[in-house]
Protein backbone atom coordinates (compact mmCIF):
# COMPACT_ATOMS: atom_id res chain seq x y z
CA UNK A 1 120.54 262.32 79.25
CA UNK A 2 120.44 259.61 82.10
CA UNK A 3 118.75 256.46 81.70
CA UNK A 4 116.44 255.11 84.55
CA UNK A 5 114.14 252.24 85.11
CA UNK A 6 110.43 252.04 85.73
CA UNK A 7 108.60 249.19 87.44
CA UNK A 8 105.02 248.44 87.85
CA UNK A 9 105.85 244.79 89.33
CA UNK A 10 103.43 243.69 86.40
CA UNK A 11 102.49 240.06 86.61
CA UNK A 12 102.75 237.79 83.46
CA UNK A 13 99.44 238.63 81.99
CA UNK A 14 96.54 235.55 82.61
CA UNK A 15 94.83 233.04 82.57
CA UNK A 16 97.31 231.37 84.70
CA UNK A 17 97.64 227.52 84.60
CA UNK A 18 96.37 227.10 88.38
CA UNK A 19 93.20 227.92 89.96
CA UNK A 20 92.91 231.45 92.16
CA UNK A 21 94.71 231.90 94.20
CA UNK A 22 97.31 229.96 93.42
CA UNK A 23 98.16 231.26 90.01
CA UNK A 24 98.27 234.54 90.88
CA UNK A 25 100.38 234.22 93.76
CA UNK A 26 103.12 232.05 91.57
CA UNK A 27 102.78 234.88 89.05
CA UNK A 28 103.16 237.67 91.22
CA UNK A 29 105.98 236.04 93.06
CA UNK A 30 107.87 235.36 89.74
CA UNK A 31 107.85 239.22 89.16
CA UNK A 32 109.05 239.74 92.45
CA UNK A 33 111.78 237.53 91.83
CA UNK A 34 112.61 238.58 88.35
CA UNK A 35 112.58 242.11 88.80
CA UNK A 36 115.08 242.16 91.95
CA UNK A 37 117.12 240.19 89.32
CA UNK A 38 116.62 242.93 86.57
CA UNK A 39 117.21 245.83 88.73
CA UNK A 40 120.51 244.29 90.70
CA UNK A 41 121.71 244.06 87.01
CA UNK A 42 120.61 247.60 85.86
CA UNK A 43 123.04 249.37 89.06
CA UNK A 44 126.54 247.50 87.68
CA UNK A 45 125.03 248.75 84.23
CA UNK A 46 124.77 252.13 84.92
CA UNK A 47 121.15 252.70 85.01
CA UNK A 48 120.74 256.32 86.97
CA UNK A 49 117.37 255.69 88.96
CA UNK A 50 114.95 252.61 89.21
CA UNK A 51 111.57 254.01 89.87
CA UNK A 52 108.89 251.88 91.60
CA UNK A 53 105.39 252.78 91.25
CA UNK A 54 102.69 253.01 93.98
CA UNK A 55 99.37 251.29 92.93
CA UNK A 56 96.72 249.37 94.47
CA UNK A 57 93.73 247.39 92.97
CA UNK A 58 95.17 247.28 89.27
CA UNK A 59 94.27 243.99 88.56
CA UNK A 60 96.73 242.26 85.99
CA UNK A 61 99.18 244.87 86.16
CA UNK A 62 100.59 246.10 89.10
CA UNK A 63 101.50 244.18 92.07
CA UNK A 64 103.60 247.03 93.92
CA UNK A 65 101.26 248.62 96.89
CA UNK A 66 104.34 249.23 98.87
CA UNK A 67 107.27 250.49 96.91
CA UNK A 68 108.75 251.47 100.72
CA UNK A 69 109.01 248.15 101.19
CA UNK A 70 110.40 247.17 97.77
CA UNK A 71 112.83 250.40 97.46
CA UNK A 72 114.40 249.28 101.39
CA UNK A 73 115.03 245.50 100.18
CA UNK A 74 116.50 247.54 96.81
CA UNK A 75 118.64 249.18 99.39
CA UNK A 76 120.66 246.22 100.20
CA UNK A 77 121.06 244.49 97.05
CA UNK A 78 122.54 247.71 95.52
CA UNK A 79 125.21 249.89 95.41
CA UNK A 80 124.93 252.89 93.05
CA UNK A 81 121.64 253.22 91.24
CA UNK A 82 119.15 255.53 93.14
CA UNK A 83 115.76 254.46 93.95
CA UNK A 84 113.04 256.69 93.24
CA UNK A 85 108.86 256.71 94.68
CA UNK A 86 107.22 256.40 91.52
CA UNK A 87 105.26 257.70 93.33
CA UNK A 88 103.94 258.05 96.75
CA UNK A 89 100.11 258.73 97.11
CA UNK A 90 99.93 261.82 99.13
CA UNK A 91 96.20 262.87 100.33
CA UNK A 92 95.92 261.90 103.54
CA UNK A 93 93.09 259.45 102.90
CA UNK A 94 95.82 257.31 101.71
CA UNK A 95 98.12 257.21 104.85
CA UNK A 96 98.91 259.83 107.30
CA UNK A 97 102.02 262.49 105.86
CA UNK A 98 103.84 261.60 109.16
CA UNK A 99 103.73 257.54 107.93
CA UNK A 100 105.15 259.16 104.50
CA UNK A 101 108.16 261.05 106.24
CA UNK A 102 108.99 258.13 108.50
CA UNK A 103 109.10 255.63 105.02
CA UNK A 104 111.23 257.97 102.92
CA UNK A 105 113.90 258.44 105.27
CA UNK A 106 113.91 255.03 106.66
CA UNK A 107 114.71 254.08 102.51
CA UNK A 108 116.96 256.66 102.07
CA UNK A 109 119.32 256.35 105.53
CA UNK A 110 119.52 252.48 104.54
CA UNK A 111 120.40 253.52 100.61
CA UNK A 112 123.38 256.28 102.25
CA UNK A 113 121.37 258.92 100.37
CA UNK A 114 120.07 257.08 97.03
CA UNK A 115 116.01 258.63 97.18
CA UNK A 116 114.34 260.63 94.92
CA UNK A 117 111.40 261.24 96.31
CA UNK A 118 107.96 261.70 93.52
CA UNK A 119 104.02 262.53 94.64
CA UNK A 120 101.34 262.36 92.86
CA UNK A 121 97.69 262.16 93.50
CA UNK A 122 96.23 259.60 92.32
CA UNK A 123 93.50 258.00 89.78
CA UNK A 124 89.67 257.73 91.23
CA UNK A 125 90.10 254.03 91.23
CA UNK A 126 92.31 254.58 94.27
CA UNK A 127 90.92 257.66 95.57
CA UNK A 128 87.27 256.41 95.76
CA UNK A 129 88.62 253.36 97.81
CA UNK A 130 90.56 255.55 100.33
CA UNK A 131 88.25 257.93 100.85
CA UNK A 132 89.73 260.78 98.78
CA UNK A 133 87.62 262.98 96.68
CA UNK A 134 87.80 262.20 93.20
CA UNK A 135 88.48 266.28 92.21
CA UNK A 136 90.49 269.44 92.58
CA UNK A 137 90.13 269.16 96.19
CA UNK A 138 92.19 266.58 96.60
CA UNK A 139 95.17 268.90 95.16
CA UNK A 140 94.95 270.86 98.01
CA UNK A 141 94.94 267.70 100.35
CA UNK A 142 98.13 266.53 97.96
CA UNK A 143 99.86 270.41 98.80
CA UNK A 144 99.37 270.17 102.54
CA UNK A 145 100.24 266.49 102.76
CA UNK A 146 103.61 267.33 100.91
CA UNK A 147 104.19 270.51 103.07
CA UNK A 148 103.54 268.39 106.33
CA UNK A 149 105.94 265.84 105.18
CA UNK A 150 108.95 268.63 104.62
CA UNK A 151 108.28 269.71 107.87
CA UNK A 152 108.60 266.46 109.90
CA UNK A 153 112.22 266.37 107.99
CA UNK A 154 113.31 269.74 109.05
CA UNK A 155 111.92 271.08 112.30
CA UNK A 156 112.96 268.92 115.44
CA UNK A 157 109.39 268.57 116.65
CA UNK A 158 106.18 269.05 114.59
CA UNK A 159 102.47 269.74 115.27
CA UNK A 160 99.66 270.68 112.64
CA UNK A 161 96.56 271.71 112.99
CA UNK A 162 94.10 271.85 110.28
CA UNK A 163 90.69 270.75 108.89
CA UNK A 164 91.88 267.59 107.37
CA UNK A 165 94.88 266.93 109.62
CA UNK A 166 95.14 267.38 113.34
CA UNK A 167 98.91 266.00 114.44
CA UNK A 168 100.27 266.66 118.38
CA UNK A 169 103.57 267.66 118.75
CA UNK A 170 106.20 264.88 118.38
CA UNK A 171 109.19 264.34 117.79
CA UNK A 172 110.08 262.34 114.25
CA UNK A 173 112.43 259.87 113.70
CA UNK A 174 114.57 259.35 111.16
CA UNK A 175 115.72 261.80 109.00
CA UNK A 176 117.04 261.38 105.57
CA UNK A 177 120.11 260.80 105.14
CA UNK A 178 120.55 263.49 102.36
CA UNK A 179 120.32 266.94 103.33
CA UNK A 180 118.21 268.52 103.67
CA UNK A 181 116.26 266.06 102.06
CA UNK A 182 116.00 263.70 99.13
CA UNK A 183 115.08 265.34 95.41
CA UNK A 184 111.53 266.02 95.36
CA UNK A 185 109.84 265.50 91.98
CA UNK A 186 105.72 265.55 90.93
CA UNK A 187 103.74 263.24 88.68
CA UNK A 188 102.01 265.66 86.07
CA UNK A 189 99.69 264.26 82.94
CA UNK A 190 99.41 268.00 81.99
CA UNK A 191 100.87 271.13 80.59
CA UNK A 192 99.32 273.26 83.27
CA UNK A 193 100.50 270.10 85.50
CA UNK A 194 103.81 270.39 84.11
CA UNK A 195 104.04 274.37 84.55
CA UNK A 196 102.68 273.87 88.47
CA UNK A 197 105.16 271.58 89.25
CA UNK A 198 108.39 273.88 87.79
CA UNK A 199 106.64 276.65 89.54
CA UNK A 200 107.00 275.23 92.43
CA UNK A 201 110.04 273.87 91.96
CA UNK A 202 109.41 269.96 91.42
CA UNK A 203 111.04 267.90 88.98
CA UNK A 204 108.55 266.39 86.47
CA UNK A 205 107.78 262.71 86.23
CA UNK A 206 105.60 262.61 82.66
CA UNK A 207 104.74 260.04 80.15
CA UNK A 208 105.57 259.69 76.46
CA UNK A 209 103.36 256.53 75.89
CA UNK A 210 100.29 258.56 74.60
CA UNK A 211 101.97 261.19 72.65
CA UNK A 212 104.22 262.02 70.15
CA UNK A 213 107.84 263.57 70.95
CA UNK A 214 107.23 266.92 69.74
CA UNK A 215 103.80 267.18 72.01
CA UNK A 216 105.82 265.86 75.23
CA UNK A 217 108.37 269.10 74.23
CA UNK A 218 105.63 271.21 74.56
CA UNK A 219 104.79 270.52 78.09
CA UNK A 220 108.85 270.37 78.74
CA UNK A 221 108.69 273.83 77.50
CA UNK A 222 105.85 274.57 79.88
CA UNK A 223 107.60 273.32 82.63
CA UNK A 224 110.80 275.29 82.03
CA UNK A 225 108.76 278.37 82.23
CA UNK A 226 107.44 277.59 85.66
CA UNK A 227 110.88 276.78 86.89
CA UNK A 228 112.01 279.85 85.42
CA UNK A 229 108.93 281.79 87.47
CA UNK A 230 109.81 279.69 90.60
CA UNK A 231 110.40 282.49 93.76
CA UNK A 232 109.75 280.01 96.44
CA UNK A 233 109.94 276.49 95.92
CA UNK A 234 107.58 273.95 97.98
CA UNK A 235 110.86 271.40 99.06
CA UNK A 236 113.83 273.57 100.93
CA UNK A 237 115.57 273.18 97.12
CA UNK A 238 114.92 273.52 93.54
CA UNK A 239 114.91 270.21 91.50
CA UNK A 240 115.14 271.80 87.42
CA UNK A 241 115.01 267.81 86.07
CA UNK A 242 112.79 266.07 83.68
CA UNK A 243 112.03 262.59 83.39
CA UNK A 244 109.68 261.06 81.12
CA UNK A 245 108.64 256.84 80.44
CA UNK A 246 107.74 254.74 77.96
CA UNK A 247 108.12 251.65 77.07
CA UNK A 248 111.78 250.41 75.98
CA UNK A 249 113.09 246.72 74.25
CA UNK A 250 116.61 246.52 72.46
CA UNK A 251 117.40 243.62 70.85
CA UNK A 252 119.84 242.19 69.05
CA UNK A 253 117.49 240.87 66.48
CA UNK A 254 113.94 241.83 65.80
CA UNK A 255 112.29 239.45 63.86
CA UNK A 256 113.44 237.09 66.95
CA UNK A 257 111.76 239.57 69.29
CA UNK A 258 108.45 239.14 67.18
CA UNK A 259 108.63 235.45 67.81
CA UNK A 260 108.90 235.89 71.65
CA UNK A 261 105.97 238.23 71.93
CA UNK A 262 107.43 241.64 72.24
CA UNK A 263 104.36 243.24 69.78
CA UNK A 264 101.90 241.39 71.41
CA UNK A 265 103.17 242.72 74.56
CA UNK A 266 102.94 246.34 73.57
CA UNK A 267 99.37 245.83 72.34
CA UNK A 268 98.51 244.29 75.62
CA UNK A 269 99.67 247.22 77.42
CA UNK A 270 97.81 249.69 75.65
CA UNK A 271 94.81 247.57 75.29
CA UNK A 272 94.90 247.47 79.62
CA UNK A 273 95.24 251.34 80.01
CA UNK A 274 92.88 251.79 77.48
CA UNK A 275 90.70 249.68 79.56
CA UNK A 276 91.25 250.94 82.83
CA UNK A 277 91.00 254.56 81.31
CA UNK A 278 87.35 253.95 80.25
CA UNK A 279 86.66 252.14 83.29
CA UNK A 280 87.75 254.73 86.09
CA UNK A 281 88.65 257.32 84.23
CA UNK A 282 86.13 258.44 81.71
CA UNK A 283 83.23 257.36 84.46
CA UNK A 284 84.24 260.50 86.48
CA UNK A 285 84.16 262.83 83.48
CA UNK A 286 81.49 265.11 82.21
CA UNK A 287 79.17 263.68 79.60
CA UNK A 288 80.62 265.88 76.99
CA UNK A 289 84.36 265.42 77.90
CA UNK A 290 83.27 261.11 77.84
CA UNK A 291 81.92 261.86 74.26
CA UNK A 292 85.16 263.53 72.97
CA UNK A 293 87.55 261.33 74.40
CA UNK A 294 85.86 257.78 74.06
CA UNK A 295 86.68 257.60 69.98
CA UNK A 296 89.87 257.85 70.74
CA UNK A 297 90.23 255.03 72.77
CA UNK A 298 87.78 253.10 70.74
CA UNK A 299 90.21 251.63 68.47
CA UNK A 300 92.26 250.47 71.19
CA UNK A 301 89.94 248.63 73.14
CA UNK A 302 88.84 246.53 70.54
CA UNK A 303 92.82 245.89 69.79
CA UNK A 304 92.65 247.53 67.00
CA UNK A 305 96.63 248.82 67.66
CA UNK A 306 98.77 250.91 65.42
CA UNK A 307 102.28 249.92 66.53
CA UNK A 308 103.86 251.47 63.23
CA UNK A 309 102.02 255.11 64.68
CA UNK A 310 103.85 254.89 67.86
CA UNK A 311 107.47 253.33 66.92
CA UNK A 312 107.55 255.99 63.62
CA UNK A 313 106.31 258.85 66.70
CA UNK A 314 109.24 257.46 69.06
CA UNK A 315 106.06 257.30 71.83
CA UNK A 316 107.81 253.72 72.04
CA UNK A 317 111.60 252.62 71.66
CA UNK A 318 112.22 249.06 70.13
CA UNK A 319 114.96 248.23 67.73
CA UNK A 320 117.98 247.39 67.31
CA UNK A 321 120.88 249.40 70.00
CA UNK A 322 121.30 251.51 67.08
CA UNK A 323 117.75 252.34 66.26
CA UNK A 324 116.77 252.38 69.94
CA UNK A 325 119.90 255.75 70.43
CA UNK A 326 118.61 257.02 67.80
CA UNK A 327 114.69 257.22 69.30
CA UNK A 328 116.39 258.31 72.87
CA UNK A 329 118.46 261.24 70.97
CA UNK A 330 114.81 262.74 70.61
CA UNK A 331 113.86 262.34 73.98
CA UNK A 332 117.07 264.63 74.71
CA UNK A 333 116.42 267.21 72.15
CA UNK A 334 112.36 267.60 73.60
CA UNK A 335 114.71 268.26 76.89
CA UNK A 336 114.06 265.22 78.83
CA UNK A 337 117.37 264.50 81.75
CA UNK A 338 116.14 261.28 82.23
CA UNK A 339 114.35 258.68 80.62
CA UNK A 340 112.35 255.83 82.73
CA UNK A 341 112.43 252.96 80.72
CA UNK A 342 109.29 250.27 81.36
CA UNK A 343 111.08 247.19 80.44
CA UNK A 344 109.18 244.69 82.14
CA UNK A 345 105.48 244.25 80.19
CA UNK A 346 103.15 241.96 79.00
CA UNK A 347 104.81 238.35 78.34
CA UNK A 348 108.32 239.56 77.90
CA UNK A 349 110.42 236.12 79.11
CA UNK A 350 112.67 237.73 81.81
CA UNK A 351 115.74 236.18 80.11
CA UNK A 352 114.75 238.88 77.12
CA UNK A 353 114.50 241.49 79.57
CA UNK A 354 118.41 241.29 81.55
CA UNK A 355 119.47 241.29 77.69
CA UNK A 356 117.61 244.40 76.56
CA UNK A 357 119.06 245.29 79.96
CA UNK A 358 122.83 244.46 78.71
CA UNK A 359 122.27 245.88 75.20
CA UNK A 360 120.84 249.54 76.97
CA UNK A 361 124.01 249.39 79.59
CA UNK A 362 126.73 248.17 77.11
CA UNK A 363 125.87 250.04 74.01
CA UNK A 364 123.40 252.87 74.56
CA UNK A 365 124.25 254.64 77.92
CA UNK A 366 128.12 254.60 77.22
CA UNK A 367 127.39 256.95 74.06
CA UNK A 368 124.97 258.73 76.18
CA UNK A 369 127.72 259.39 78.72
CA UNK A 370 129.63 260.49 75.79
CA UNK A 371 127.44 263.69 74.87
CA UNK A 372 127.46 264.81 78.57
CA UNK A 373 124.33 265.93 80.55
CA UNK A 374 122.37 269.59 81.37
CA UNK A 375 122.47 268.42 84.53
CA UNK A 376 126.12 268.29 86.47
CA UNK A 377 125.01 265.13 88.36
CA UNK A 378 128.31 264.54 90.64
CA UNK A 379 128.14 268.24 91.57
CA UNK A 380 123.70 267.14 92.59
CA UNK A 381 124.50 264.17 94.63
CA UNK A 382 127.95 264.97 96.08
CA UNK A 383 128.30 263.56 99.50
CA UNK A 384 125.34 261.50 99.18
């Protein structure tokens, strides 16, 4: 198993010292800074991918709208990590599928070849403001935006006509670098997510934050099933690869790590989705789907938190380098290639952050390397 990063460009959480805007801007400048810092770090580490998210209007924790613009200035500070869209929003309510072609490859011909390229669809909190329907159609509009988009990269000229996009005939400049294109990969929250994307031939991008190991294996299973019934993938090639988050701290000493926040961190975190999950999430649902899911986030919202549930489940990884291989070890048996670890959350001093950094690149991924990979990496990405 590979390990990757994940970023959110999370602000340190509020009140902030200064009046709006000006705290906010200091704080989401600091990430900025900070995570640059981390990432720079994490590619003469080892670190396989650093992932950066697309989200908009997530107050208090995300300030990364434009991961184009965050993966290009990645691009130069870098040398061997690749840089994935974590993801791009693709109905075209969001931005135009030719905008989405032209981005990619612009990131990947100044990386010489470093994309992976994830989709997803979004959460109604970004859908409603972009004029995307909050529903199953806006799979279809996700499936035609991501056909468009393979198009522009392999035909020399392109026109589309359709319903919900009507595109002249042009010619599309650049191309990625890789060939024929980068790795395509799909954000899925479900099994029947997970088994659509293998179908089609996507790599997964999942979540262990919510669930124990042995559920997450489930849906891995599911997936593998609908590579295995894959005939004609969407992309021009097959990507068979996994890769799950959560959040990830190794530390040299964990009763230190207490002092410097990292618990209350994790209860912040789950405290905010829990939050924004009741707020945009449960408001779109049937009554009776609201009243089965609302106890369960219940708890949570009142911070009522049980950390021991998800470090003895392994839905988190914090220890010690030891304890934290250990946790990862199950990540690989459930069949995850690569693990995106969320290292920068809640109040976590950034100084904390390049050392469970160190700790992951110096002691954890060497013994990784050690056990090998299911997927023959140099043979993926040579010439890239």
């Amino acid at each position: 198993m590979k390990l990757d990063l994940l970023y959110e460009f999370q602000p340190k959480v509020g009140p902030y010292a200064e009046p709006f805007p000006l705290g906010q801007k200091r704080a989401e400048q600091q990430t900025y800074r900070e995570a640059l810092e981390e990432i720079a770090f994490a590619d003469k580490l080892g670190f396989q991918t650093a992932w950066v998210v697309e989200h908009h209007f997530r107050e208090g924790r995300s300030a990364s709208p434009c991961n184009e613009t965050i993966l290009g200035a990645l691009s130069q500070i870098t040398e061997r990590i690749r840089l994935g869209f974590g993801v791009v929003l693709l109905p075209s309510g969001f931005q135009h599928p030719v905008r989405v072609a032209e981005k990619v490859a612009t990131v990947d011909v100044l990386s010489g070849g470093r994309v992976e390229w994830g989709s997803g669809r979004s959460t109604p909190n970004e859908q409603l403001a972009f004029g995307v329907p909050a529903d199953d159609r806006s799979r279809d509009m996700w499936r035609e935006a991501f056909e468009f988009v393979i198009a522009a990269w392999t035909n020399e000229r392109l026109a589309w006509k359709s319903p919900t996009i009507d595109f002249p005939e042009r010619f599309i400049a650049p191309r990625p670098y890789q060939d024929p294109h980068p790795p395509a990969w799909l954000a899925a929250a479900s099994e029947q997510s997970a088994y659509n994307a293998g179908k089609l031939g996507l790599g997964l991008l999942s979540f262990a934050l919510m669930q124990p190991v042995e559920k997450m294996a489930e849906a891995i299973a599911t997936y593998r099933r609908g590579q295995a019934d894959c005939e004609a993938p969407l992309p021009k090639f097959k990507n068979d690869r996994v890769g799950a988050y959560t959040l990830v701290h190794c530390t040299d000493d964990p009763d230190d790590a207490e002092r410097y926040g990292l618990w209350d961190s994790v209860k912040w975190w789950y405290q905010n989705l829990a939050e924004f999950t009741l707020e945009w999430e449960l408001a779109h649902l049937p009554e009776a789907e609201k009243a089965q899911v609302f106890p369960l986030l219940e708890p949570t919202l009142k911070g009522d938190i049980d950390l021991r549930k998800y470090t003895e489940q392994d839905m988190i990884i914090i220890g010690t380098p030891e304890e934290c291989l250990e946790k990862i070890l199950r990540y690989e048996e459930a069949g995850v290639d690569q693990l995106l670890c969320y290292t920068q959350f809640g109040t976590l001093p950034h100084e904390k952050v390049m050392r469970n950094l160190e700790l992951l690149g110096t002691k954890v991924i060497p013994e990784l390397e050690k056990r090998g990979h299911r997927v023959d990496y140099e043979a993926l990405f040579q010439g890239t």
